[in-house]
PDB file of N, CA and C in Angstrom:
ATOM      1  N   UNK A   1      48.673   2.405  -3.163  1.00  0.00           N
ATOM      2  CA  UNK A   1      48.165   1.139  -2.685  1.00  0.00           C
ATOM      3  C   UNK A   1      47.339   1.325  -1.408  1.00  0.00           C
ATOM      4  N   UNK A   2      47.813   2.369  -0.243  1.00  0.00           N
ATOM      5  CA  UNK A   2      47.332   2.386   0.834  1.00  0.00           C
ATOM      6  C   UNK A   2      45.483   3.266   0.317  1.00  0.00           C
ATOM      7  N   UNK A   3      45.853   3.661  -0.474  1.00  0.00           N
ATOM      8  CA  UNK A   3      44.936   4.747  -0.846  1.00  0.00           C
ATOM      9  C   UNK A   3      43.399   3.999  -1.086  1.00  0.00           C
ATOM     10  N   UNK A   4      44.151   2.886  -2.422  1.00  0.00           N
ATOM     11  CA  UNK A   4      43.053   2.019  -2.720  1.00  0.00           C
ATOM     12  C   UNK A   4      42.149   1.152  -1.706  1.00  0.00           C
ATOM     13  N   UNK A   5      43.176   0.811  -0.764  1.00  0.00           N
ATOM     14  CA  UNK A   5      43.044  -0.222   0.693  1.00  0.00           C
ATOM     15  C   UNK A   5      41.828   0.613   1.267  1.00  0.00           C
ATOM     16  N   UNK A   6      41.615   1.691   1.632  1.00  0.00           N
ATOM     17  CA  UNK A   6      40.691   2.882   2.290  1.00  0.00           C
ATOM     18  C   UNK A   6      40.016   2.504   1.497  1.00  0.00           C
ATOM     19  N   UNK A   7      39.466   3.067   0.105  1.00  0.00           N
ATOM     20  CA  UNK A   7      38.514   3.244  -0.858  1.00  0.00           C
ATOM     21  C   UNK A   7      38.270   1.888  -1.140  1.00  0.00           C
ATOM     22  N   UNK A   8      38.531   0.939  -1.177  1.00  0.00           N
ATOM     23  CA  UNK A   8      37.849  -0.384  -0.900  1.00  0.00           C
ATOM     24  C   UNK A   8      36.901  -0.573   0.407  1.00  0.00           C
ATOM     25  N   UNK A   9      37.551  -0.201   1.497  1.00  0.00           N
ATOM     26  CA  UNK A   9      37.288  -0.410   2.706  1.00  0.00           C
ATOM     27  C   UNK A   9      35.434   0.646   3.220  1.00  0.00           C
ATOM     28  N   UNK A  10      36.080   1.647   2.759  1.00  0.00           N
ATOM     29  CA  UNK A  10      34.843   2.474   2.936  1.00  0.00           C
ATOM     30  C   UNK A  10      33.667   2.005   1.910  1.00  0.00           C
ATOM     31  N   UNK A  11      33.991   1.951   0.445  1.00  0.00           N
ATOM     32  CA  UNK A  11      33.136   1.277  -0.382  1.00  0.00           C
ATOM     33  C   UNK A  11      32.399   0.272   0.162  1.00  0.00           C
ATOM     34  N   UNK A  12      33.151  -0.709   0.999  1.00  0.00           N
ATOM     35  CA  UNK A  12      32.178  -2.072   1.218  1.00  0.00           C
ATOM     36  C   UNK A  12      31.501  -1.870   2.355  1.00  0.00           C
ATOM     37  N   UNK A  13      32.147  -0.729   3.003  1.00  0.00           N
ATOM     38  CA  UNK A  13      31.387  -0.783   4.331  1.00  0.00           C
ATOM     39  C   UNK A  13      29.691   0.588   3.908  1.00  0.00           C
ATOM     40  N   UNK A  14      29.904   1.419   3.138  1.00  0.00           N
ATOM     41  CA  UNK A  14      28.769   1.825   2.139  1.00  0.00           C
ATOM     42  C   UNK A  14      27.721   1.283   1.680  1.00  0.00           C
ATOM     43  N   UNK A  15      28.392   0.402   1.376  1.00  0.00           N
ATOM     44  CA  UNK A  15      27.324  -0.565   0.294  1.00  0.00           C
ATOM     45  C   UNK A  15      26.459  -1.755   0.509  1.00  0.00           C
ATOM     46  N   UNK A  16      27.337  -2.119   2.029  1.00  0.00           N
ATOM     47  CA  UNK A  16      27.038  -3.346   3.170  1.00  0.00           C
ATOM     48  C   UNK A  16      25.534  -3.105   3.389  1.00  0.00           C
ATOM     49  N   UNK A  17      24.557  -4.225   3.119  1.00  0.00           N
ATOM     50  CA  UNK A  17      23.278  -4.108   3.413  1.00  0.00           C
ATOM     51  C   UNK A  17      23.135  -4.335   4.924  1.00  0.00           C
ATOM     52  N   UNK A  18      22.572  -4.019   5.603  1.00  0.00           N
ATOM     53  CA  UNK A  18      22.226  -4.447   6.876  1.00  0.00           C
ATOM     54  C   UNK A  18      23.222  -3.709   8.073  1.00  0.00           C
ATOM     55  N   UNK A  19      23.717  -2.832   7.178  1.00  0.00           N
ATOM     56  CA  UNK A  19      24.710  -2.058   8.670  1.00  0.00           C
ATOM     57  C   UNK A  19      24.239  -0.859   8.252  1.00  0.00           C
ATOM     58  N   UNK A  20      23.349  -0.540   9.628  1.00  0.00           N
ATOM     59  CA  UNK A  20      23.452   0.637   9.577  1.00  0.00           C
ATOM     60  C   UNK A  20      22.594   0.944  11.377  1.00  0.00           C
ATOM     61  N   UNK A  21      22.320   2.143  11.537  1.00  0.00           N
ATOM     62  CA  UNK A  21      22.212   2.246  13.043  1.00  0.00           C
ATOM     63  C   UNK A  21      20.876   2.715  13.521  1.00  0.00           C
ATOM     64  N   UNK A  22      20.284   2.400  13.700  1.00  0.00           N
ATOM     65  CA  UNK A  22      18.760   2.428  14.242  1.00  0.00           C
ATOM     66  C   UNK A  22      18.551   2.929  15.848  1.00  0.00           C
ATOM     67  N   UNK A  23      17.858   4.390  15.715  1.00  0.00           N
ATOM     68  CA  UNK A  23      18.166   4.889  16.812  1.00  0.00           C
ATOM     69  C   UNK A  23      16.377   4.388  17.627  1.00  0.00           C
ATOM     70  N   UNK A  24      16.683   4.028  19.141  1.00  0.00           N
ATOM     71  CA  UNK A  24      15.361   3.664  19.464  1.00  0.00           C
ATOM     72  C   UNK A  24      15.094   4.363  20.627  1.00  0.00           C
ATOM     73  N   UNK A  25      13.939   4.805  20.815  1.00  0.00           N
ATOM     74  CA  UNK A  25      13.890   6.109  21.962  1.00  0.00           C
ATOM     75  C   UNK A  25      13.631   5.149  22.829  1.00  0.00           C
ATOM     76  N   UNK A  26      13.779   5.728  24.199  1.00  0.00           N
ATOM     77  CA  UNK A  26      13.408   4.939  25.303  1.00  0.00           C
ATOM     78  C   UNK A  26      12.402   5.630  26.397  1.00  0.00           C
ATOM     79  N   UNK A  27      12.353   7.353  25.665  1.00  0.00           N
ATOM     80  CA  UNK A  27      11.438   7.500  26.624  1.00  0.00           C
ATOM     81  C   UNK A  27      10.740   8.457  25.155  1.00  0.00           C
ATOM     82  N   UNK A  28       9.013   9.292  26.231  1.00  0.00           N
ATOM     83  CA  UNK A  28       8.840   9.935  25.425  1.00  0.00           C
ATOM     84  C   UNK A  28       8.270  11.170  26.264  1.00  0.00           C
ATOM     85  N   UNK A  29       8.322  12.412  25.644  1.00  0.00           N
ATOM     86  CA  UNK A  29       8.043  13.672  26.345  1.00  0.00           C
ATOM     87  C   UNK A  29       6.487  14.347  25.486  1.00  0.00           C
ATOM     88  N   UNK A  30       5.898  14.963  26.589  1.00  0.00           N
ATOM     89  CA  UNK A  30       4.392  15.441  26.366  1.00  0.00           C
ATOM     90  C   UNK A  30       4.313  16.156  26.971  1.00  0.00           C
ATOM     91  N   UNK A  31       3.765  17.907  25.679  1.00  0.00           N
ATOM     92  CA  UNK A  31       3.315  19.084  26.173  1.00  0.00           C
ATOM     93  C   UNK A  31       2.066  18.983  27.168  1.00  0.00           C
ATOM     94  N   UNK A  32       1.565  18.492  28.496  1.00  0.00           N
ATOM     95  CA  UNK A  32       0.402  18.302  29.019  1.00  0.00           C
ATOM     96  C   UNK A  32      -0.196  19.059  29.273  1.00  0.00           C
ATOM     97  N   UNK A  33      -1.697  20.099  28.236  1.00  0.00           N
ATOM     98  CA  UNK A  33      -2.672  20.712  28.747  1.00  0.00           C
ATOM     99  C   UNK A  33      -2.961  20.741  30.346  1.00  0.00           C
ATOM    100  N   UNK A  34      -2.930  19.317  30.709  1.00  0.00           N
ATOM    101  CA  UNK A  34      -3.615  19.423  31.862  1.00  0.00           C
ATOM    102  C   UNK A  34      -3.108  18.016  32.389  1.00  0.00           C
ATOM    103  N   UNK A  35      -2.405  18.373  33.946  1.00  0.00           N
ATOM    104  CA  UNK A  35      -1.665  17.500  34.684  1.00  0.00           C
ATOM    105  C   UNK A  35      -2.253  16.996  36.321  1.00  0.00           C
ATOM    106  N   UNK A  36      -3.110  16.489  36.815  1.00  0.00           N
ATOM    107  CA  UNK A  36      -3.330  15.809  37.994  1.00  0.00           C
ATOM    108  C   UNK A  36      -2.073  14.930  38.545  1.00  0.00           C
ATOM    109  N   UNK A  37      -1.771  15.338  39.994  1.00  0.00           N
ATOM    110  CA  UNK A  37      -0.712  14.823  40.591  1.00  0.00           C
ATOM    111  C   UNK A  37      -1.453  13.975  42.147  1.00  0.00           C
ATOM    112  N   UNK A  38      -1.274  12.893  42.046  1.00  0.00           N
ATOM    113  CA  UNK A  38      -2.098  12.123  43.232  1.00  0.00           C
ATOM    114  C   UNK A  38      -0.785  11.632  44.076  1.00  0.00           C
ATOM    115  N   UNK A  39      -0.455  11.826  45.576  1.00  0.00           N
ATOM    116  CA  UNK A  39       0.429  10.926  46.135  1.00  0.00           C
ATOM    117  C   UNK A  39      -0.023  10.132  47.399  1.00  0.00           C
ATOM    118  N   UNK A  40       0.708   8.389  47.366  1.00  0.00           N
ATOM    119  CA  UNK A  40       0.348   8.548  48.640  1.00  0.00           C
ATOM    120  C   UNK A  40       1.840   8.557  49.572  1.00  0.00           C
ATOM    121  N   UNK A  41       1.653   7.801  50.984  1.00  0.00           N
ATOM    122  CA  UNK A  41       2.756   7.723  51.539  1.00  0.00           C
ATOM    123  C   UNK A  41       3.956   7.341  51.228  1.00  0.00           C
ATOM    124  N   UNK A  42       4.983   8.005  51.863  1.00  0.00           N
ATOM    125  CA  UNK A  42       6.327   7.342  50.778  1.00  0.00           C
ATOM    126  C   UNK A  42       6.774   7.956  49.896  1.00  0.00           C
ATOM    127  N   UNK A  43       6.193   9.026  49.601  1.00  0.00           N
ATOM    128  CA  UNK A  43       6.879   9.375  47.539  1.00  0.00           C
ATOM    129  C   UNK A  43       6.233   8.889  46.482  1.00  0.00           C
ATOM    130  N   UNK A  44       5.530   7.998  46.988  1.00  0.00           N
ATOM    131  CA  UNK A  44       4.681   7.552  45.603  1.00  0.00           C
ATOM    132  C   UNK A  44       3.738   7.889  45.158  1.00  0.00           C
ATOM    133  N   UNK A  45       3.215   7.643  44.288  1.00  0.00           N
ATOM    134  CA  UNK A  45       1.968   8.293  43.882  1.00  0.00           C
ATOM    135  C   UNK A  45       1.825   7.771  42.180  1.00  0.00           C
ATOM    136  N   UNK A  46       1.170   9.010  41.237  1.00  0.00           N
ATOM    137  CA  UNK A  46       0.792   9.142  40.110  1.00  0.00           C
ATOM    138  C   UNK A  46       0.182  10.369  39.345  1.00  0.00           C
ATOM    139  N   UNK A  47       0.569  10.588  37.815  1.00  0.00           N
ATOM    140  CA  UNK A  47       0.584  11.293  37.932  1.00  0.00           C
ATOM    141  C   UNK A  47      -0.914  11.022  36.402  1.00  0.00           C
ATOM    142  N   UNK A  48      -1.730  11.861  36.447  1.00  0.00           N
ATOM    143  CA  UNK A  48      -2.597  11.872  34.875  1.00  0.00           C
ATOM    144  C   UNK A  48      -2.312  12.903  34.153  1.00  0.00           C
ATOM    145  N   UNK A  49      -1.971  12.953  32.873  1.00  0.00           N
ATOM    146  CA  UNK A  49      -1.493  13.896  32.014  1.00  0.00           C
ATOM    147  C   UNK A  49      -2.186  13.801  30.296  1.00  0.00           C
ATOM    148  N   UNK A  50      -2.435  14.576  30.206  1.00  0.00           N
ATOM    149  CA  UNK A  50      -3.280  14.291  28.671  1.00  0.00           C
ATOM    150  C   UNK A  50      -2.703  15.938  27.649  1.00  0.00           C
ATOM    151  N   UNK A  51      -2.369  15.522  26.216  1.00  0.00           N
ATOM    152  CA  UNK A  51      -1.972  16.244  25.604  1.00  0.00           C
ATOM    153  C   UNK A  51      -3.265  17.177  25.414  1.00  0.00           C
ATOM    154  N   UNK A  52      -4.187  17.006  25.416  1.00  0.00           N
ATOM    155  CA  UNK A  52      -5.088  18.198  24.785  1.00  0.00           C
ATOM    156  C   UNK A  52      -6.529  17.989  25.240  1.00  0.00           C
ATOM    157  N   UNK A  53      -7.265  18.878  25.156  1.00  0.00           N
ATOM    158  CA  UNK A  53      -8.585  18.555  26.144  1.00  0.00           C
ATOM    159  C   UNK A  53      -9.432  17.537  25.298  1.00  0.00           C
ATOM    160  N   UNK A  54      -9.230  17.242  24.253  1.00  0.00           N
ATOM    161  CA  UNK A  54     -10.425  16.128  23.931  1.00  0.00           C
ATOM    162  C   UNK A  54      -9.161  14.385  24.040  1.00  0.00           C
ATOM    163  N   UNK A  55      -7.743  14.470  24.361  1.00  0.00           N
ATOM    164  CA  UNK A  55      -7.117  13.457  24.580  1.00  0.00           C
ATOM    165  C   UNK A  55      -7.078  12.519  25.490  1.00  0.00           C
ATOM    166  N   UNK A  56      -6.734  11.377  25.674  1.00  0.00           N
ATOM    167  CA  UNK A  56      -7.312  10.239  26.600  1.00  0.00           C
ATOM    168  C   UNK A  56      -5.999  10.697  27.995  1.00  0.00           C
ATOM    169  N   UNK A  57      -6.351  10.571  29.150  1.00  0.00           N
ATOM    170  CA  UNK A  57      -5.320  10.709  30.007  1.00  0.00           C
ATOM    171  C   UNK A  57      -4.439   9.593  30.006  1.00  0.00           C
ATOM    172  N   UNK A  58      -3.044   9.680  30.443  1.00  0.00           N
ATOM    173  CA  UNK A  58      -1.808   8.932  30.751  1.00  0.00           C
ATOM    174  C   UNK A  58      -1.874   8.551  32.510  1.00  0.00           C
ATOM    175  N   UNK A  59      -2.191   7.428  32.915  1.00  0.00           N
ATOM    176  CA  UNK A  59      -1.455   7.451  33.664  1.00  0.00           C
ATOM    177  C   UNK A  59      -0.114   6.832  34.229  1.00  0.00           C
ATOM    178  N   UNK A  60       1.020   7.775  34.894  1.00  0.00           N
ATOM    179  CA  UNK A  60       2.179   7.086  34.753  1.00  0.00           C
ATOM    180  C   UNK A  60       2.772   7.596  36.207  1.00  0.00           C
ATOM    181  N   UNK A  61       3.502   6.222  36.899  1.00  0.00           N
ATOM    182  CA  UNK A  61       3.467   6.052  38.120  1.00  0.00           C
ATOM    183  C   UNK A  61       5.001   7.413  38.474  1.00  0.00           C
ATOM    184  N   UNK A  62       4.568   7.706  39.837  1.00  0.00           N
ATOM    185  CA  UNK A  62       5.876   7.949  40.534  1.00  0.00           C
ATOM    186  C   UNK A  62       6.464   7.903  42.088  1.00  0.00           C
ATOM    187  N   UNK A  63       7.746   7.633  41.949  1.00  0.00           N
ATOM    188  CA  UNK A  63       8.296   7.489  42.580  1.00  0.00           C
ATOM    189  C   UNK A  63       9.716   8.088  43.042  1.00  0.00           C
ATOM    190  N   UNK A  64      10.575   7.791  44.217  1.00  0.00           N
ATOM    191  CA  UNK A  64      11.628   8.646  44.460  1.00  0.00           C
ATOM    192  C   UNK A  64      12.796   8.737  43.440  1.00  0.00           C
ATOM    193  N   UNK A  65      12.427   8.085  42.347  1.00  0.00           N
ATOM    194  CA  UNK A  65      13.401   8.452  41.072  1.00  0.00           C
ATOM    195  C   UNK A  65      13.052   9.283  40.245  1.00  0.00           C
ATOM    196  N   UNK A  66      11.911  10.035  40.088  1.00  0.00           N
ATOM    197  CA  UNK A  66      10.813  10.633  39.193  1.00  0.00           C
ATOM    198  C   UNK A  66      11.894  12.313  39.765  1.00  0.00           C
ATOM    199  N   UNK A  67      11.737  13.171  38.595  1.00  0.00           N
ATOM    200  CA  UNK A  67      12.448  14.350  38.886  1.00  0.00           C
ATOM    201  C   UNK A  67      11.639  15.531  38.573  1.00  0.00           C
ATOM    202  N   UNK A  68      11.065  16.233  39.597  1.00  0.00           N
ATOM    203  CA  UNK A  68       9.852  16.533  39.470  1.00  0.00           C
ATOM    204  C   UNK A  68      10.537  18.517  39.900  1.00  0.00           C
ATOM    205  N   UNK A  69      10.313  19.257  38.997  1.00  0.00           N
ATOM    206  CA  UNK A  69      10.472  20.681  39.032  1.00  0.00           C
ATOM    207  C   UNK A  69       9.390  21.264  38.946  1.00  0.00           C
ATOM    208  N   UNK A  70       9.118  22.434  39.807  1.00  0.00           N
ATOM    209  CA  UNK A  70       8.650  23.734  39.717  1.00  0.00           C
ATOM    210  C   UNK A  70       8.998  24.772  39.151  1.00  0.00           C
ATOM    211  N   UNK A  71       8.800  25.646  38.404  1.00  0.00           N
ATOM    212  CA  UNK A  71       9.553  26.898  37.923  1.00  0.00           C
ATOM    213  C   UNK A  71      10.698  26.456  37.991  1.00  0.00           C
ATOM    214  N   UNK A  72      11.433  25.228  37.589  1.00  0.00           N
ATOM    215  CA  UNK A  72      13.114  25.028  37.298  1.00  0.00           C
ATOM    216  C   UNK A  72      13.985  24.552  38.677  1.00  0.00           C
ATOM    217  N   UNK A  73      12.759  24.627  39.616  1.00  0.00           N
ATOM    218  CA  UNK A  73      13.262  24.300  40.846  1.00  0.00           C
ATOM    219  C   UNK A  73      12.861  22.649  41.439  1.00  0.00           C
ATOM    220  N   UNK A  74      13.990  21.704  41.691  1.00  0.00           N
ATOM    221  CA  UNK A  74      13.509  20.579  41.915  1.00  0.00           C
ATOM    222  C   UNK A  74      12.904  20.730  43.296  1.00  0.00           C
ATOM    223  N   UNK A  75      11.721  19.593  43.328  1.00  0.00           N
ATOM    224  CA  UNK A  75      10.726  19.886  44.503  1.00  0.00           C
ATOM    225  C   UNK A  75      10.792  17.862  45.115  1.00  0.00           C
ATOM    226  N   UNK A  76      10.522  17.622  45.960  1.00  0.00           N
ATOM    227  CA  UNK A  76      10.471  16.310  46.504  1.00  0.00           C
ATOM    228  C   UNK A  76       9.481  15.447  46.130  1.00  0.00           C
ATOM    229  N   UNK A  77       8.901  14.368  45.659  1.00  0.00           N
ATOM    230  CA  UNK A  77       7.552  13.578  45.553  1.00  0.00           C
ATOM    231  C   UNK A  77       6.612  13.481  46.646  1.00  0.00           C
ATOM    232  N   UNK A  78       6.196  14.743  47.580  1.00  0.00           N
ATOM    233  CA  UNK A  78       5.705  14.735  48.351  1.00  0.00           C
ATOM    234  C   UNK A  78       3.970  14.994  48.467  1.00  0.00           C
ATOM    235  N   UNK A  79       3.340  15.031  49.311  1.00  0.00           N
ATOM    236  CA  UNK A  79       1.959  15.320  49.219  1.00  0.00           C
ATOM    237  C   UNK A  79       1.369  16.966  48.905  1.00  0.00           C
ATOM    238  N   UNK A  80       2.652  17.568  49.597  1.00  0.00           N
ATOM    239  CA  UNK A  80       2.518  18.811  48.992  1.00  0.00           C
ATOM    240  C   UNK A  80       2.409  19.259  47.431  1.00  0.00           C
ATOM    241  N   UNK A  81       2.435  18.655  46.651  1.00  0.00           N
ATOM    242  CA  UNK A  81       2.548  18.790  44.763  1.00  0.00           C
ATOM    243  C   UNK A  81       1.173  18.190  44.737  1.00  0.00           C
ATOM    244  N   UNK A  82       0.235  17.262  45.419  1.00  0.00           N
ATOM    245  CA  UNK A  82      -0.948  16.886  44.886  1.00  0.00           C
ATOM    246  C   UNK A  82      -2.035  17.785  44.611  1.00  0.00           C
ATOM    247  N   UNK A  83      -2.102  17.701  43.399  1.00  0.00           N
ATOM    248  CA  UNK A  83      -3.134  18.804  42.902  1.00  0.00           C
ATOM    249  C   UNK A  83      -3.378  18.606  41.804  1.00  0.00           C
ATOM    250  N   UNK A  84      -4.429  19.437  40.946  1.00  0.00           N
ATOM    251  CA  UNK A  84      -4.541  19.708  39.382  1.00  0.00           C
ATOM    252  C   UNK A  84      -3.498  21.026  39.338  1.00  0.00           C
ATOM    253  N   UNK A  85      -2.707  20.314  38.074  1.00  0.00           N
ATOM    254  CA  UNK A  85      -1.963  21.570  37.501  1.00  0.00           C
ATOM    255  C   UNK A  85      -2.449  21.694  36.278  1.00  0.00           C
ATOM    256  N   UNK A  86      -2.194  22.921  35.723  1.00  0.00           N
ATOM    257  CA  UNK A  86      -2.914  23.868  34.513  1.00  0.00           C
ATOM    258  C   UNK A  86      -1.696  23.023  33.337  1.00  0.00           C
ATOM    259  N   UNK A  87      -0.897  22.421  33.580  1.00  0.00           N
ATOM    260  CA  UNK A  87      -0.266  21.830  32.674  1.00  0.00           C
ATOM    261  C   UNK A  87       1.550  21.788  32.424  1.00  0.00           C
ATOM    262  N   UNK A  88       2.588  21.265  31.839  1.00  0.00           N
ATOM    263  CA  UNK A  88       3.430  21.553  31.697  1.00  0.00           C
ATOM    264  C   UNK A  88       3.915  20.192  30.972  1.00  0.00           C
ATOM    265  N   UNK A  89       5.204  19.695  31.735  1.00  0.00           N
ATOM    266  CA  UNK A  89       6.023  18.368  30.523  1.00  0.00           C
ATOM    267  C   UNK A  89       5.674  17.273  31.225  1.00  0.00           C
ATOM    268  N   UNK A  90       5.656  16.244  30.874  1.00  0.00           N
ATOM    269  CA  UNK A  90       6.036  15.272  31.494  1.00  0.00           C
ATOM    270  C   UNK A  90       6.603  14.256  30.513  1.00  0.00           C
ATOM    271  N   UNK A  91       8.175  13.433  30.992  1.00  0.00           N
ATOM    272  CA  UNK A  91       8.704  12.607  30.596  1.00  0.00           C
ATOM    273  C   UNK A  91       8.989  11.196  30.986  1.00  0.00           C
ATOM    274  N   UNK A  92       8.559  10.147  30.385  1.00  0.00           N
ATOM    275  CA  UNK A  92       7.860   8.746  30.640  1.00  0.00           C
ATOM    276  C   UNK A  92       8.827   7.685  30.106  1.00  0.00           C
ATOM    277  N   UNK A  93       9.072   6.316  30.790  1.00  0.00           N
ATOM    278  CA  UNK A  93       9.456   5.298  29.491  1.00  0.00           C
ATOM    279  C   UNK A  93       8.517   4.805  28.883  1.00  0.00           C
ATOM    280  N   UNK A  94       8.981   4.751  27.746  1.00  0.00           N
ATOM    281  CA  UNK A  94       7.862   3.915  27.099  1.00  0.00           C
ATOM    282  C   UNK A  94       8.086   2.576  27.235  1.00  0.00           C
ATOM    283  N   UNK A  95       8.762   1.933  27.932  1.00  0.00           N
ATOM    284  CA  UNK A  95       8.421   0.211  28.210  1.00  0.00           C
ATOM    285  C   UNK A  95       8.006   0.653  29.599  1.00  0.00           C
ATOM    286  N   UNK A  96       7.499   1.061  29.968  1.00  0.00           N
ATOM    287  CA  UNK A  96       7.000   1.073  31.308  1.00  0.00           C
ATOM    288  C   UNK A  96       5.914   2.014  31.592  1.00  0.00           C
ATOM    289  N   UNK A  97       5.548   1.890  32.827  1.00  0.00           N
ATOM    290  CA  UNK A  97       4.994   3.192  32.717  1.00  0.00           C
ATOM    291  C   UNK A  97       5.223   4.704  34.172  1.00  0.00           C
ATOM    292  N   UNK A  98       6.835   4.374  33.955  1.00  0.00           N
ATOM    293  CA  UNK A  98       7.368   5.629  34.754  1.00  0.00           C
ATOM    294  C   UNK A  98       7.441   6.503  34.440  1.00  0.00           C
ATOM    295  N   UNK A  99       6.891   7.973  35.228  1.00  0.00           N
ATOM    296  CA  UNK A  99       7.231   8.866  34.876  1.00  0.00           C
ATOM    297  C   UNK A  99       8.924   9.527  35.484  1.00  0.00           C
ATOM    298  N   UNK A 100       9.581   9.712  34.652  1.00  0.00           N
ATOM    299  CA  UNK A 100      11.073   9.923  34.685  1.00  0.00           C
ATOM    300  C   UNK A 100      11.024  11.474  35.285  1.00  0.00           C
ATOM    301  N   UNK A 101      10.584  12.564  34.375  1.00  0.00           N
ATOM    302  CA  UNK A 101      10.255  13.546  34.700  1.00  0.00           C
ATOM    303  C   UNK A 101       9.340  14.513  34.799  1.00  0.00           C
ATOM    304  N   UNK A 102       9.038  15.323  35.408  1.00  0.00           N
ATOM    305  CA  UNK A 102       7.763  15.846  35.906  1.00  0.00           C
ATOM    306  C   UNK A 102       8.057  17.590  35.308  1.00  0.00           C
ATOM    307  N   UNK A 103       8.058  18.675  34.917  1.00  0.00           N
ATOM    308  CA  UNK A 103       8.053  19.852  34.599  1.00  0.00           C
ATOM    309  C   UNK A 103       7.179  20.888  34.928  1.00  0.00           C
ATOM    310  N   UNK A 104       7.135  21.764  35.930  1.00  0.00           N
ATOM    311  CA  UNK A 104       5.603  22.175  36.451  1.00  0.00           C
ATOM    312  C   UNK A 104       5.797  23.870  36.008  1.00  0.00           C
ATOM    313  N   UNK A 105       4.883  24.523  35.553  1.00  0.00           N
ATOM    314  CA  UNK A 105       5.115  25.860  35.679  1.00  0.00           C
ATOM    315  C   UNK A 105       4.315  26.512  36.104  1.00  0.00           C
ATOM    316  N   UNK A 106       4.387  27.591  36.806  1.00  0.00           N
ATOM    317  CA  UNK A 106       3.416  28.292  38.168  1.00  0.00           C
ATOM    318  C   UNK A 106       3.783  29.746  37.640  1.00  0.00           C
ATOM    319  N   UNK A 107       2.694  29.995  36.748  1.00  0.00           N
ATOM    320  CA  UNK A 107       2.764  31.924  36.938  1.00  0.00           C
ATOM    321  C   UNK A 107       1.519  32.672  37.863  1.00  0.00           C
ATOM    322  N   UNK A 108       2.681  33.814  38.367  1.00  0.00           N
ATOM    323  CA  UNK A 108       2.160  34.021  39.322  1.00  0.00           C
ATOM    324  C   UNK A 108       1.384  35.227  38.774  1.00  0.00           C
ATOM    325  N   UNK A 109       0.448  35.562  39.936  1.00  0.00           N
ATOM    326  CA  UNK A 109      -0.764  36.999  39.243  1.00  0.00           C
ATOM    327  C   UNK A 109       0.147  38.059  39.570  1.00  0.00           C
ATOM    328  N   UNK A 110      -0.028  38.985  38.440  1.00  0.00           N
ATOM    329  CA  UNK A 110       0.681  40.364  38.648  1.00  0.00           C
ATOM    330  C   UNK A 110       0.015  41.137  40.078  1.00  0.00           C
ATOM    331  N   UNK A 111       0.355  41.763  40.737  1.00  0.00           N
ATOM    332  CA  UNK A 111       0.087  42.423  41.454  1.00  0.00           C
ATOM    333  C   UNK A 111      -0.693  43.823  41.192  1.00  0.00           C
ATOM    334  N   UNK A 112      -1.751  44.016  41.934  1.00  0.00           N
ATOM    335  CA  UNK A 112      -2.201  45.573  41.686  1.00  0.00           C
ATOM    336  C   UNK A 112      -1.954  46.329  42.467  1.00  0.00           C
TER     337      UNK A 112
END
C-alpha cells in the first residue's frame, strides 16, 4: 500500500504540466579581445569590453563592489588600472549594467 502511495505520488508529480524549474541567469561572462578601463574619483569609473575586433563595445559601470583581478590577484578600483588592456573576462548583470567582475591578465616579456 505504502509502495503504491509513492508511485502515485511521483507519477503525478511527473506528469504535472507546469512544474518544472527554469533556471534564469543573472549575470553574463565575456572572453574580451580588448578591454579599456576609464576611472574617475572615488572608485568609479567604467569599463569598455568587446568580444572580438569587428564586435560592438559594452559599456558597463564600476564601482567599489566590482572585483577586479590581475594575474589572480585582487587589485582596488583605482586610477592606477586605467588603461587599454589586451583583453581578459569580464562579468556583468544583465538587468543592469554592472560590471560584477573584472579578470585582467598581464604576461610578462621573457627576459634576454
Amino acid at each position: 500500500m505504502k509502495f503504491q502511495k509513492l508511485l502515485s505520488l511521483a507519477t503525478a508529480l511527473l506528469c504535472s504540466p507546469g512544474l518544472y524549474a527554469e533556471l534564469i541567469p543573472l549575470q553574463k561572462s565575456i572572453e574580451a579581445s580588448d578591454i579599456s578601463i576609464k576611472m574617475t574619483n572615488g572608485g568609479n569609473g567604467y569599463v569598455l569590453a568587446r568580444e572580438c575586433d569587428s564586435c560592438p563595445y559594452q559599456r558597463l559601470d564600476i564601482d567599489s563592489k566590482t572585483v577586479i583581478r590581475i594575474n589572480g590577484k585582487p587589485v582596488r578600483p583605482t586610477k592606477a588600472i586605467e588603461k587599454q588592456w589586451p583583453g581578459g573576462t569580464v562579468t556583468f548583470d544583465l538587468n543592469t549594467t554592472h560590471a560584477a567582475k573584472i579578470s585582467l591578465q598581464v604576461v610578462d616579456q621573457p627576459q634576454n
